[in-house]
Protein backbone atom coordinates (compact mmCIF):
# COMPACT_ATOMS: atom_id res chain seq x y z
CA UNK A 1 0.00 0.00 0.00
CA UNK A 2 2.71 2.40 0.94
CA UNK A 3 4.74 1.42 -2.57
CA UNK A 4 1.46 2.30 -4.61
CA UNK A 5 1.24 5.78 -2.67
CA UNK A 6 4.80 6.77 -3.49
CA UNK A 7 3.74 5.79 -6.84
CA UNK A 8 0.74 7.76 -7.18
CA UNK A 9 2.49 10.47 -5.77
CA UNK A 10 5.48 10.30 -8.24
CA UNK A 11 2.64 10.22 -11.07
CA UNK A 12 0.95 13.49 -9.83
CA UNK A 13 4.03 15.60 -9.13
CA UNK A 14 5.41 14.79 -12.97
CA UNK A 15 1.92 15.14 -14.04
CA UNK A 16 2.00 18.80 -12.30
CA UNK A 17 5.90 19.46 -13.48
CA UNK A 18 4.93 18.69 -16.50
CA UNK A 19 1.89 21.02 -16.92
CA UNK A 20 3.47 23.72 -15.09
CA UNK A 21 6.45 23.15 -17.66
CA UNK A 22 4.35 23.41 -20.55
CA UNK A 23 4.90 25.95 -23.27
CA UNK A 24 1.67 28.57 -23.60
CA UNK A 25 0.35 28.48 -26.86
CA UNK A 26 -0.65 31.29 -28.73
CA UNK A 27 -4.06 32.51 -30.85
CA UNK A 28 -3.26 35.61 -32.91
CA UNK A 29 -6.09 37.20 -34.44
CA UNK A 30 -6.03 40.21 -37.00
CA UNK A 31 -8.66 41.67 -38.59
CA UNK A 32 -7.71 43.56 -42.11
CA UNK A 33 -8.32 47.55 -41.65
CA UNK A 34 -10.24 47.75 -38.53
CA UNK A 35 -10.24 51.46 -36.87
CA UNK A 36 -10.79 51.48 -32.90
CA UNK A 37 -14.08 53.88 -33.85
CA UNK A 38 -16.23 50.88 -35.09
CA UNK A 39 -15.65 48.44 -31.69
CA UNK A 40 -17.57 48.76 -28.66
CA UNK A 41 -14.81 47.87 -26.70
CA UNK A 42 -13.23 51.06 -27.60
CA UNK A 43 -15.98 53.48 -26.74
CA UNK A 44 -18.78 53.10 -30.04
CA UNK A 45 -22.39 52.49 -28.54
CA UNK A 46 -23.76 51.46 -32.08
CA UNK A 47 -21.70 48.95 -32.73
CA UNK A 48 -21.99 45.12 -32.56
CA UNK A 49 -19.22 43.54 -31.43
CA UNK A 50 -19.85 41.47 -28.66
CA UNK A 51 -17.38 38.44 -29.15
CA UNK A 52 -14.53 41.26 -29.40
CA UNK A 53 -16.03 43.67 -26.07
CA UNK A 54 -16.11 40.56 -24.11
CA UNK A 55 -12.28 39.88 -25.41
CA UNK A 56 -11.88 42.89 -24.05
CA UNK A 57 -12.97 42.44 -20.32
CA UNK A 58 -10.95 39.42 -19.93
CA UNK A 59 -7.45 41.15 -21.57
CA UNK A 60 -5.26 44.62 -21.20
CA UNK A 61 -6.51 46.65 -23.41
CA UNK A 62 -3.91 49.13 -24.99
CA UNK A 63 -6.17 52.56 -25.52
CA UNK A 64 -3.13 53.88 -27.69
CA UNK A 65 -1.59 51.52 -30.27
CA UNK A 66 -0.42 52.41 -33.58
CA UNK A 67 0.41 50.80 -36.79
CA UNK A 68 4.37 51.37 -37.83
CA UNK A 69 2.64 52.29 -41.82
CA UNK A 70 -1.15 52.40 -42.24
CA UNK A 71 -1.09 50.32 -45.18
CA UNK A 72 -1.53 46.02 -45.32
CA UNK A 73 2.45 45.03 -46.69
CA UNK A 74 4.49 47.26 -45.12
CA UNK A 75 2.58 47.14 -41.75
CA UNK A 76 2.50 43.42 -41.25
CA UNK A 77 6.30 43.28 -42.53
CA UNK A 78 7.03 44.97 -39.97
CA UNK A 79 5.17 43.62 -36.91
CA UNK A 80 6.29 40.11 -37.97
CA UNK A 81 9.75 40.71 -38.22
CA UNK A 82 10.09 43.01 -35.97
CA UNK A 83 11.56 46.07 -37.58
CA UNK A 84 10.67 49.65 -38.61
CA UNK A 85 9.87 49.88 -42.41
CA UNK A 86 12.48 52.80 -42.65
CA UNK A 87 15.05 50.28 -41.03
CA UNK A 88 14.24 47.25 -43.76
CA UNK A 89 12.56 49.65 -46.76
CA UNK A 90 9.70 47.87 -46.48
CA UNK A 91 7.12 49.80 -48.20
CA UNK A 92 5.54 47.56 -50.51
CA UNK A 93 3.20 44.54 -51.20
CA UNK A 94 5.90 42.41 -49.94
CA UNK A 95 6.65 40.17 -46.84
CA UNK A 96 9.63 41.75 -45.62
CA UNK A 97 11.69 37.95 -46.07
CA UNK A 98 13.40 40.09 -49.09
CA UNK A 99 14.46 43.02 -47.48
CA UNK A 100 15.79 41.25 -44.31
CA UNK A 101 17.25 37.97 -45.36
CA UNK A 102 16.85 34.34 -44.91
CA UNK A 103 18.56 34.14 -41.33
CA UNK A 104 16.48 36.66 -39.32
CA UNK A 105 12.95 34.19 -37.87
CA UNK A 106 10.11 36.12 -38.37
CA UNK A 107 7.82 36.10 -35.08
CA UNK A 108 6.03 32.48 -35.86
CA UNK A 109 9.48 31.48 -37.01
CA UNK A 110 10.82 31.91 -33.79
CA UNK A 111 8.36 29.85 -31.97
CA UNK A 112 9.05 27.50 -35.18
CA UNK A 113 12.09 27.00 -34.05
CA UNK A 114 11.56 26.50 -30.31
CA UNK A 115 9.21 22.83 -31.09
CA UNK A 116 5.76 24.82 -31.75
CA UNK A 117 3.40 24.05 -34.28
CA UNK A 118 2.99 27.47 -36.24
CA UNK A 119 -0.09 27.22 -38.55
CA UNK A 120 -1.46 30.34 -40.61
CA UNK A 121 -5.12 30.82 -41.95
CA UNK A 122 -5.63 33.37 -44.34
CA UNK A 123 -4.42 36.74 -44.22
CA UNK A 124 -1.26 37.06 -42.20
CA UNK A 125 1.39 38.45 -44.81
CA UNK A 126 -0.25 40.62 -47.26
CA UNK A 127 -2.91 39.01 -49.43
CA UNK A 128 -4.45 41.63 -52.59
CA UNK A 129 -7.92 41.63 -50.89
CA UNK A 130 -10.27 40.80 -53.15
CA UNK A 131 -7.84 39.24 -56.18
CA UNK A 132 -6.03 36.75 -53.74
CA UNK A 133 -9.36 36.05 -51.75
CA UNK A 134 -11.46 35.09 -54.49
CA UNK A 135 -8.16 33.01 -56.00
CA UNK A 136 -7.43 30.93 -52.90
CA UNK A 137 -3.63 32.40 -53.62
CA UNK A 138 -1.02 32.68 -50.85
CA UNK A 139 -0.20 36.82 -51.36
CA UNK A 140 3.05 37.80 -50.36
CA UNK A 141 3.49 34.75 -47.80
CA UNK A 142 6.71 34.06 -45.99
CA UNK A 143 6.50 29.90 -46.38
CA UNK A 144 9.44 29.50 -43.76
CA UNK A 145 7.59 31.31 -40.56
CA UNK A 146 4.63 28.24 -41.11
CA UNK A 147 4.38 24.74 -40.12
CA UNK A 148 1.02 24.78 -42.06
CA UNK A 149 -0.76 27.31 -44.12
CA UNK A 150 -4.16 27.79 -45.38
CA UNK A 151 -6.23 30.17 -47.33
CA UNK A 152 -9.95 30.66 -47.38
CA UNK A 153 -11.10 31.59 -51.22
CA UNK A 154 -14.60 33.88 -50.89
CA UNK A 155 -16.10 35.36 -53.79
CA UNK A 156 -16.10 38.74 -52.03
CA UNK A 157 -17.80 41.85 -54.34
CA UNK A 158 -19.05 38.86 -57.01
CA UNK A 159 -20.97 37.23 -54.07
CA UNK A 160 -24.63 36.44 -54.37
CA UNK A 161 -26.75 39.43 -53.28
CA UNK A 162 -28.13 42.80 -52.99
CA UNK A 163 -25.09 44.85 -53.96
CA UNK A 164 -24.59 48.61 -54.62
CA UNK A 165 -21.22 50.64 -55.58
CA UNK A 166 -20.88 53.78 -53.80
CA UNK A 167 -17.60 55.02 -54.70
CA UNK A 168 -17.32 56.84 -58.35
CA UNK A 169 -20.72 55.93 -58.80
CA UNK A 170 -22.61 59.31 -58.55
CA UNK A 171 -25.65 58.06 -60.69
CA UNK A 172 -26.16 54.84 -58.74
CA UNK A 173 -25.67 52.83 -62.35
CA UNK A 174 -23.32 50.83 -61.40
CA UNK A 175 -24.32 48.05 -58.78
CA UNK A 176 -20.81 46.87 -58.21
CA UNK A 177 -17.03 46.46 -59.42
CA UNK A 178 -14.02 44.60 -58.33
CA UNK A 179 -10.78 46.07 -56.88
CA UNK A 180 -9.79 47.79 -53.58
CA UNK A 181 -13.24 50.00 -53.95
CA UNK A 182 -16.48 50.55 -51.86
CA UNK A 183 -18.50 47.81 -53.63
CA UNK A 184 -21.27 46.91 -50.88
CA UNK A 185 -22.83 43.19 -50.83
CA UNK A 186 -25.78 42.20 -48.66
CA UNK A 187 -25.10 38.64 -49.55
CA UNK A 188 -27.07 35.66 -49.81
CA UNK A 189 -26.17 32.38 -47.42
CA UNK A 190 -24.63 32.16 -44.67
CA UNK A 191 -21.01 32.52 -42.81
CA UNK A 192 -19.71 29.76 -44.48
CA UNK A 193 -20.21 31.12 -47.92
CA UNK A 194 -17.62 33.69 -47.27
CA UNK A 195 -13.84 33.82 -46.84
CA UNK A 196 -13.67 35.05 -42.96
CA UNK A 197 -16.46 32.19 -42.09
CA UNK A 198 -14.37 29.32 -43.70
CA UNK A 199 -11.57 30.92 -41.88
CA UNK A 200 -12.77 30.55 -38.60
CA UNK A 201 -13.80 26.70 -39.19
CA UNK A 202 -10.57 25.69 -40.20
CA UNK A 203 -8.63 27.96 -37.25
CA UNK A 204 -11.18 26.17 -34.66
CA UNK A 205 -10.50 22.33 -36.74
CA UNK A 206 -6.84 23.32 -36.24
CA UNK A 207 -7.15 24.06 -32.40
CA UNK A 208 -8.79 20.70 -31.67
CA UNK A 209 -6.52 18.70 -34.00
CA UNK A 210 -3.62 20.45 -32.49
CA UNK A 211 -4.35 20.96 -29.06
CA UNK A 212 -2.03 18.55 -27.40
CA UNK A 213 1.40 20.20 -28.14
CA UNK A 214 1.94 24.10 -27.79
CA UNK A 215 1.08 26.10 -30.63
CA UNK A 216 1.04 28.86 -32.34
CA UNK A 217 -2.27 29.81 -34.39
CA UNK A 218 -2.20 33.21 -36.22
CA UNK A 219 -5.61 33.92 -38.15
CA UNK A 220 -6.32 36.70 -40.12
CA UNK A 221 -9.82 37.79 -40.94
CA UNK A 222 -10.05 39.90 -43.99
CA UNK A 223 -12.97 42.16 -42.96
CA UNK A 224 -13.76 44.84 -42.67
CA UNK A 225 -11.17 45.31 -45.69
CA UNK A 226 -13.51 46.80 -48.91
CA UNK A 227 -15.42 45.08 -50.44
CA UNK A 228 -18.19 45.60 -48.27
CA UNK A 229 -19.14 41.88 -48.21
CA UNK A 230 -21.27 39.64 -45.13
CA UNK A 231 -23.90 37.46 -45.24
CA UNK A 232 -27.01 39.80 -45.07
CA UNK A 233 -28.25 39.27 -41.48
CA UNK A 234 -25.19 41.39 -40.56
CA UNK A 235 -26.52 44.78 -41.89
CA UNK A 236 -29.56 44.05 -40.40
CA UNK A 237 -28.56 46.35 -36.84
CA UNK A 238 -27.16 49.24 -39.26
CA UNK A 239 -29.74 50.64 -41.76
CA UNK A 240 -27.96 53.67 -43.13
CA UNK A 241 -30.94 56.35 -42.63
CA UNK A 242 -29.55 56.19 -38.33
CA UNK A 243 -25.91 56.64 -39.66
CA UNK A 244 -24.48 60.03 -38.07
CA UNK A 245 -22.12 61.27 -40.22
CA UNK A 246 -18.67 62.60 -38.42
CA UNK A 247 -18.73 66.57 -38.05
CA UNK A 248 -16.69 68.52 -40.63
CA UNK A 249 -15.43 71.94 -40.39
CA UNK A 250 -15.44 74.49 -43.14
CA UNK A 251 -12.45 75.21 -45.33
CA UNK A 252 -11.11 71.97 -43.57
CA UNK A 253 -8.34 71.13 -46.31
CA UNK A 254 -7.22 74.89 -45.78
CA UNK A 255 -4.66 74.06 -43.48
CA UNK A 256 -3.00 70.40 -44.91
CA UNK A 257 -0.26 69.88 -46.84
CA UNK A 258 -1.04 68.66 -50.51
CA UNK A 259 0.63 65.36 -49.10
CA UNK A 260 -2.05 65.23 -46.27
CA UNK A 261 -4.99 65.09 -48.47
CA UNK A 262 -5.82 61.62 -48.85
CA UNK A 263 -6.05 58.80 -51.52
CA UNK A 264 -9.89 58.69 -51.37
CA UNK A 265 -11.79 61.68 -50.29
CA UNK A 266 -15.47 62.21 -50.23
CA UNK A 267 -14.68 64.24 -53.36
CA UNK A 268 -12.50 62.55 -55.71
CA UNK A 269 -15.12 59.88 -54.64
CA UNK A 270 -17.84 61.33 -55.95
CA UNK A 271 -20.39 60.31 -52.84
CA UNK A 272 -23.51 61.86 -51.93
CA UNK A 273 -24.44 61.86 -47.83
CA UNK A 274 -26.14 58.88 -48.21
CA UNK A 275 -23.88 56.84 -50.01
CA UNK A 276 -21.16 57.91 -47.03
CA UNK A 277 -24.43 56.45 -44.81
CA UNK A 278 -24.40 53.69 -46.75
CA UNK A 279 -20.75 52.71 -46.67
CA UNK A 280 -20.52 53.55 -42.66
CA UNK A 281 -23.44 51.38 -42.70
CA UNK A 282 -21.68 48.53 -44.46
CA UNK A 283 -18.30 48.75 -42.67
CA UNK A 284 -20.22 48.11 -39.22
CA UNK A 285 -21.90 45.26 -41.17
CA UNK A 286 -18.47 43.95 -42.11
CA UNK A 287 -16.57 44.72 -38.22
CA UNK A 288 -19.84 42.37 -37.08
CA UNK A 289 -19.32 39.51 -39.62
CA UNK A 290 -15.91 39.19 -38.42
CA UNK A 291 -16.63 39.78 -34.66
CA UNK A 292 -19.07 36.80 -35.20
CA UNK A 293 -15.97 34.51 -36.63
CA UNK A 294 -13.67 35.55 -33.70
CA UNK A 295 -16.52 34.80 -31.22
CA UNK A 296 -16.23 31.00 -32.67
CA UNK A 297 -12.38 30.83 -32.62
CA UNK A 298 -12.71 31.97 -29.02
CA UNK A 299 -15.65 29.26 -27.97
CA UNK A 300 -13.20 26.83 -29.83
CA UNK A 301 -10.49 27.18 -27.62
CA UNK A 302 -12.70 27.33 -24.08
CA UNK A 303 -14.67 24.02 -25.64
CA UNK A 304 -11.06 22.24 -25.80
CA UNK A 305 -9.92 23.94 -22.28
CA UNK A 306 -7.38 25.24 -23.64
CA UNK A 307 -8.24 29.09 -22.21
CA UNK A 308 -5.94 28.32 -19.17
CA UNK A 309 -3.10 27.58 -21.09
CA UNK A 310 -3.30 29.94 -24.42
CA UNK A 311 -2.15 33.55 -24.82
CA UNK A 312 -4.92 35.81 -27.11
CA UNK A 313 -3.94 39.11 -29.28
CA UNK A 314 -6.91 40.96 -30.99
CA UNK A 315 -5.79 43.59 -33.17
CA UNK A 316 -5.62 44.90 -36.51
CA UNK A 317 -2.63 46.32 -39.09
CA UNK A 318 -3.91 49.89 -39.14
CA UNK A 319 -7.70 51.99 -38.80
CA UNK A 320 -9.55 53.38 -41.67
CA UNK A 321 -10.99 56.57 -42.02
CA UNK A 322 -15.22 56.82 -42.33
CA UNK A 323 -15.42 60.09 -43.64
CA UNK A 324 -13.41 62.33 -40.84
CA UNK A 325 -12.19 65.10 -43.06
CA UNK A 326 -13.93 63.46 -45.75
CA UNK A 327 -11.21 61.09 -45.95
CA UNK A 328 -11.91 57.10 -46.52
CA UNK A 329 -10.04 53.91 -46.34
CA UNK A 330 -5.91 54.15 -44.96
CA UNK A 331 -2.52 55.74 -46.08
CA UNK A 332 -3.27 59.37 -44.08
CA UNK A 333 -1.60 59.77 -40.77
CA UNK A 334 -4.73 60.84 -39.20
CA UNK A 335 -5.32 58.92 -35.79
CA UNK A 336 -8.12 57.20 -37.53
CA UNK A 337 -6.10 55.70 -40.04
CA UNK A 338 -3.25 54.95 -38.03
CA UNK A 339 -4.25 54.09 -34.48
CA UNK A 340 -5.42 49.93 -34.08
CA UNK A 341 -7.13 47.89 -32.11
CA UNK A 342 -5.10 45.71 -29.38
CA UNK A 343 -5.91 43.51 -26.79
CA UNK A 344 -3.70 40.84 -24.78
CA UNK A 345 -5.44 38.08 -22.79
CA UNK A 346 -3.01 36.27 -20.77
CA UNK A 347 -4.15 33.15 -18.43
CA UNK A 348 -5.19 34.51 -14.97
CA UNK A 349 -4.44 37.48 -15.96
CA UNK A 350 -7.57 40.11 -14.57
CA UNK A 351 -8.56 42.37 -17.38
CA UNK A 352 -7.38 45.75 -17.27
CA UNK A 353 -6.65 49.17 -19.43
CA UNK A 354 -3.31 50.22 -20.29
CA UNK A 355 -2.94 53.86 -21.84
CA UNK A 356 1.02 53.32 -22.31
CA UNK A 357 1.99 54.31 -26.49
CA UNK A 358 2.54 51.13 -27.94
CA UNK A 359 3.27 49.77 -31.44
CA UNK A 360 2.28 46.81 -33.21
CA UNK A 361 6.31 45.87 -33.65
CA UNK A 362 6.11 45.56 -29.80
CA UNK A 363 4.17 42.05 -30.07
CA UNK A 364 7.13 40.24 -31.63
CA UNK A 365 8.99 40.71 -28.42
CA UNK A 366 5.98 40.64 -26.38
CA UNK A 367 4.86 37.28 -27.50
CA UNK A 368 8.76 35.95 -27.12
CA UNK A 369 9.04 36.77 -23.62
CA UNK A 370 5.50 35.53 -22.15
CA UNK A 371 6.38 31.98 -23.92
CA UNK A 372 9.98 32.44 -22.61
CA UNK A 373 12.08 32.48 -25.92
CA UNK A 374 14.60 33.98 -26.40
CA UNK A 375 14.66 36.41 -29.49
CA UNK A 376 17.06 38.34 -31.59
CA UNK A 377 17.95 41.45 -29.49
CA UNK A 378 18.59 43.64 -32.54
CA UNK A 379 14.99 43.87 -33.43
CA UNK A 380 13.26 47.22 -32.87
CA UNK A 381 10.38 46.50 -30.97
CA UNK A 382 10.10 47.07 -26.56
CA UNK A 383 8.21 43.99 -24.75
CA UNK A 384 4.77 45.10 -22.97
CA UNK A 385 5.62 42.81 -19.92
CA UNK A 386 6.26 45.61 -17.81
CA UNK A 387 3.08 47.54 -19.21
CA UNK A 388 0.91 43.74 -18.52
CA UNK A 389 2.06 43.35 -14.80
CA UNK A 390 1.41 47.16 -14.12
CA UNK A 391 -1.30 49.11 -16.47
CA UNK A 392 0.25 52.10 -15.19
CA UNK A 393 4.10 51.69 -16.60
CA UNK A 394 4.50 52.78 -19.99
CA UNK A 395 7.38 51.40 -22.28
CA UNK A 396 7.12 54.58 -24.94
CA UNK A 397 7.06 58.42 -24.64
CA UNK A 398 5.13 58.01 -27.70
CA UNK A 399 4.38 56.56 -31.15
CA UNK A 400 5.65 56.79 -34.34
CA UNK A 401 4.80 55.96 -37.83
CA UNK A 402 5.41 56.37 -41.00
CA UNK A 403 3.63 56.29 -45.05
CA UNK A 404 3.79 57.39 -48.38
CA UNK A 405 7.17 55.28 -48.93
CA UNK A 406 8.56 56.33 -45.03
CA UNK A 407 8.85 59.96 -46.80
CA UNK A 408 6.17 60.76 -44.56
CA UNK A 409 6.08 60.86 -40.38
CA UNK A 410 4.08 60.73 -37.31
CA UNK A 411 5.05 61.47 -34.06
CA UNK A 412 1.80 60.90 -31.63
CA UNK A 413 2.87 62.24 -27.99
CA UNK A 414 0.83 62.98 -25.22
CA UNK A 415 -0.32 66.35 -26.25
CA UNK A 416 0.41 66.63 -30.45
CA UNK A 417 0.52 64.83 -33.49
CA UNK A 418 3.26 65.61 -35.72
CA UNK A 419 2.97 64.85 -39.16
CA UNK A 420 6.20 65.81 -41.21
CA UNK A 421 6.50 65.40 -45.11
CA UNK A 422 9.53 64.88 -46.13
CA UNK A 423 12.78 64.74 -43.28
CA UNK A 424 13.73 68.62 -44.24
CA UNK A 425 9.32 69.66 -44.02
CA UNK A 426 9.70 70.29 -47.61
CA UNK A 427 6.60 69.29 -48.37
CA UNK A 428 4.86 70.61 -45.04
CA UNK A 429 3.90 69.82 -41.66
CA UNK A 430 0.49 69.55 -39.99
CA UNK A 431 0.56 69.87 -35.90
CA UNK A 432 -2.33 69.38 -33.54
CA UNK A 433 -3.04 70.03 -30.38
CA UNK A 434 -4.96 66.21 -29.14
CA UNK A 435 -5.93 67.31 -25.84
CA UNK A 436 -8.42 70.53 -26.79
CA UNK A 437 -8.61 69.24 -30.82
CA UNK A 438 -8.80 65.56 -30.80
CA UNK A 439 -10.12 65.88 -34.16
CA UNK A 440 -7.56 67.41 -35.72
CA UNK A 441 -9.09 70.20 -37.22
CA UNK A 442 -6.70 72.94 -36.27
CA UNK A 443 -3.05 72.61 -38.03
CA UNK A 444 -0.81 74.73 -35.58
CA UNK A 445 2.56 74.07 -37.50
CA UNK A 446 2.40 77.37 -38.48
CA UNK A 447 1.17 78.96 -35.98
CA UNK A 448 4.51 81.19 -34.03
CA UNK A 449 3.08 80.58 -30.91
CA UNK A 450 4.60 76.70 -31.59
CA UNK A 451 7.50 77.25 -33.08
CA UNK A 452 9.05 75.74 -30.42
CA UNK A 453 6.37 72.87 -29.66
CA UNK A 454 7.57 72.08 -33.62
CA UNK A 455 11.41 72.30 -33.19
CA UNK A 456 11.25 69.51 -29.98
CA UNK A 457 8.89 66.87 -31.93
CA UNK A 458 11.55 67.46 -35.11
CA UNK A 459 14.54 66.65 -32.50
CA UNK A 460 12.59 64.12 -31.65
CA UNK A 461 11.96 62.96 -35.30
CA UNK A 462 15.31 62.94 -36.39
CA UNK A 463 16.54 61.44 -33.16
CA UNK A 464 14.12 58.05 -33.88
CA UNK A 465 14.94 58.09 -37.21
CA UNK A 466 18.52 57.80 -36.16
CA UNK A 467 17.76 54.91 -33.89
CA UNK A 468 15.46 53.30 -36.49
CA UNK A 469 18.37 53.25 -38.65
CA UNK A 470 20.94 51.95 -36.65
CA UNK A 471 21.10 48.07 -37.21
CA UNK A 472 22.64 44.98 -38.65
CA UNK A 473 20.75 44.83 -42.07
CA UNK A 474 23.63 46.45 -44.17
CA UNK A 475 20.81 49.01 -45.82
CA UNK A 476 21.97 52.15 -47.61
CA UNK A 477 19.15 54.80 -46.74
CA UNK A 478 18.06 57.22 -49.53
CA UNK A 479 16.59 60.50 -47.88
């Protein structure tokens, strides 16, 4: 009797070395140009979004993250390998593997290479959204950061449906057209019939088939990216007449650089207030399709009790602008465009509100140290370990970004955002004041009063581009 008690007790104690040895696993999700404005969670009362706002009371919550370049490539280059675009030149459609070589691991690499299983669904690297979509094609994948990888084909703006083109469509003629445009489909059947909903079946058939040995799952929903596309119960909460419109000021574009004024306006655009009702309408259509898929990932993992031992990220690789300024979609450095989504669950963990600057290239290093790798020191993001032990603790003064080819810069303190064109201002600067103009309405660059306001953000400017510069990639840097 006393032999089978040792025994029992030997058996328990590995049992409980064992699981206290395990590795965490990991559940990235990112949703494809999703602005903090259209999320509950993040302070909109007309949204639905209940599978992200109740992410959002079990995680920290960052209130100020921001996207290193508010466009797809260049953004998720960087947060996956962990550099600055201006340090790699990363500005295009690309991964990033070509501008930083075959020897530096991307993030999933990393935990590759430590025994996980690293598994991708859909959008992680850039995908064209709609061409690769409706192709089932891999984008601009990086093949070595995956164990697996799988795509989810959709036949986005050709789906089955009531559809309607609001952008360069001033006549209402045209009910809908392909490409990165505001094409808007109430479509016929059901989640399943659409890319994001076949995404979230195979991420959930990859968490039970995989749930044994630690793991990292990265799955990347493609709404709300245009087109405008959910099954047509989704739009159902949003009819466009209720759509409030964001306020505009007179003689707005007075004040911005010819480099500030967006891709896609409300003018070059050629939409009417209710086809800007419309595509508001549709975008909060879209955020809920994809809340809905996350909400099943999520119930996947609890179902396989797997909650206690998995890390969760919720975030996105940059905003979008709804018609603020009368600017749509990405590229501006307006907060809208620029600011993201981004929540960290970590297992017993109590939920709480960080209002530290972060930056999406912070979650390589993040993610490293919580699993307790080890990770290349030269990259250019700051772990958020201090920030998730104490909400208070910030790891960043404040945030900085970058567009239009990293000719173009943010810095977000505090008090301003900076927005420089050009590293000598040649091409203007816009300044705002975000504590008594949050909507950036009033450009104070020129203003004497701030001249020197202006000369400490460009120290500052030229100081991080310095640092951003400064590595081991053996890049010659063209001003």
């Amino acid at each position: 009797m006393k032999q089978l008690l040792i025994i029992l007790f030997l058996f328990h104690s590995a049992i409980a070395f064992s699981q206290q040895k395990k590795k965490p696993n990991v559940l990235f999700i990112i949703s494809d140009d999703l602005t903090t404005t259209a999320l509950g969670s993040y302070g909109n009362e007309s949204a639905h979004t209940p599978s992200t706002d109740q992410l959002a009371k079990e995680s920290t919550v960052f209130t100020r993250a921001y996207s290193q370049y508010p466009v797809c490539g260049p953004s998720r280059a960087s947060f996956m390998f962990g550099y600055y675009p201006n340090a790699t030149q990363t500005y295009g459609y690309v991964s990033g593997r070509e501008e930083v070589g075959p020897d530096r691991p991307s993030m999933t690499e990393l935990f590759k290479q430590n025994g996980y299983y690293t598994a991708r669904v859909s959008k992680i690297y850039h995908m064209g959204v709609p061409i690769d979509i409706e192709t089932g094609s891999d984008g601009k994948d990086d093949p070595a950061s995956w164990t697996e990888k799988f795509n989810s084909q959709g036949p986005e703006w050709q789906a089955a449906g009531e559809a309607e083109l609001v952008q360069n469509n001033p006549d209402g003629n045209i009910e809908r057209k392909g490409g990165n445009v505001m094409t808007i489909v109430k479509a016929s059947g059901d989640d399943l019939a659409h890319s994001d909903g076949k995404t979230a079946e195979k991420a959930s058939e990859l968490i039970r088939t995989h749930k044994d040995k630690p793991f990292f799952l990265a799955v990347g929903f493609v709404r709300p990216h245009v087109p405008f596309v959910a099954p047509a119960k989704y739009f159902e909460p949003f009819p466009y007449e209720g759509i409030k419109l964001p306020k505009q000021q007179e003689n707005d574009w007075d004040d911005i650089p010819t480099r500030g004024i967006n891709y896609v306006t409300s003018v070059n655009a050629e939409m009417n207030d209710v086809q800007k009702q419309k595509a508001i309408a549709a975008y909060y259509a879209s955020v809920s399709y994809m809340d809905a898929q996350v909400g099943k990932v999520l119930k996947t993992l609890k179902d396989e009790g797997l909650e206690d031992q998995t890390i969760v990220v919720f975030t996105s690789d940059h905003g979008f602008l709804l018609d603020e300024h009368e600017f749509w979609m990405k590229v501006s450095l307006m907060d809208e465009s620029v600011q993201v989504p981004m929540m960290i669950k970590i297992p017993g963990k109590k939920a709480q509100v960080a209002n530290s600057f972060v930056e999406l290239i912070d979650l390589y290093p993040t993610l490293a140290e919580l699993a307790g790798l080890d990770y290349p020191k030269e990259i250019q993001g700051k772990s958020l370990t201090p920030v998730l032990k104490n909400p208070k603790k910030k790891v960043r003064d404040f945030a900085f970004s970058v567009t239009q080819g990293g000719k173009s810069f943010l810095i977000r303190t505090d008090e301003y955002a900076y927005i420089q064109y050009d590293e000598d201002a040649g091409s203007g600067m816009e300044l705002y004041d975000m504590k008594n103009d949050p909507q950036q309405f009033t450009n104070l660059a020129m203003n004497p009063e701030y001249r020197t306001v202006v000369a400490d953000l460009q120290k500052k400017l030229a100081q991080k581009l310095k640092e951003v510069r400064t590595n081991d990639l053996g890049i010659t840097y063209d001003k």
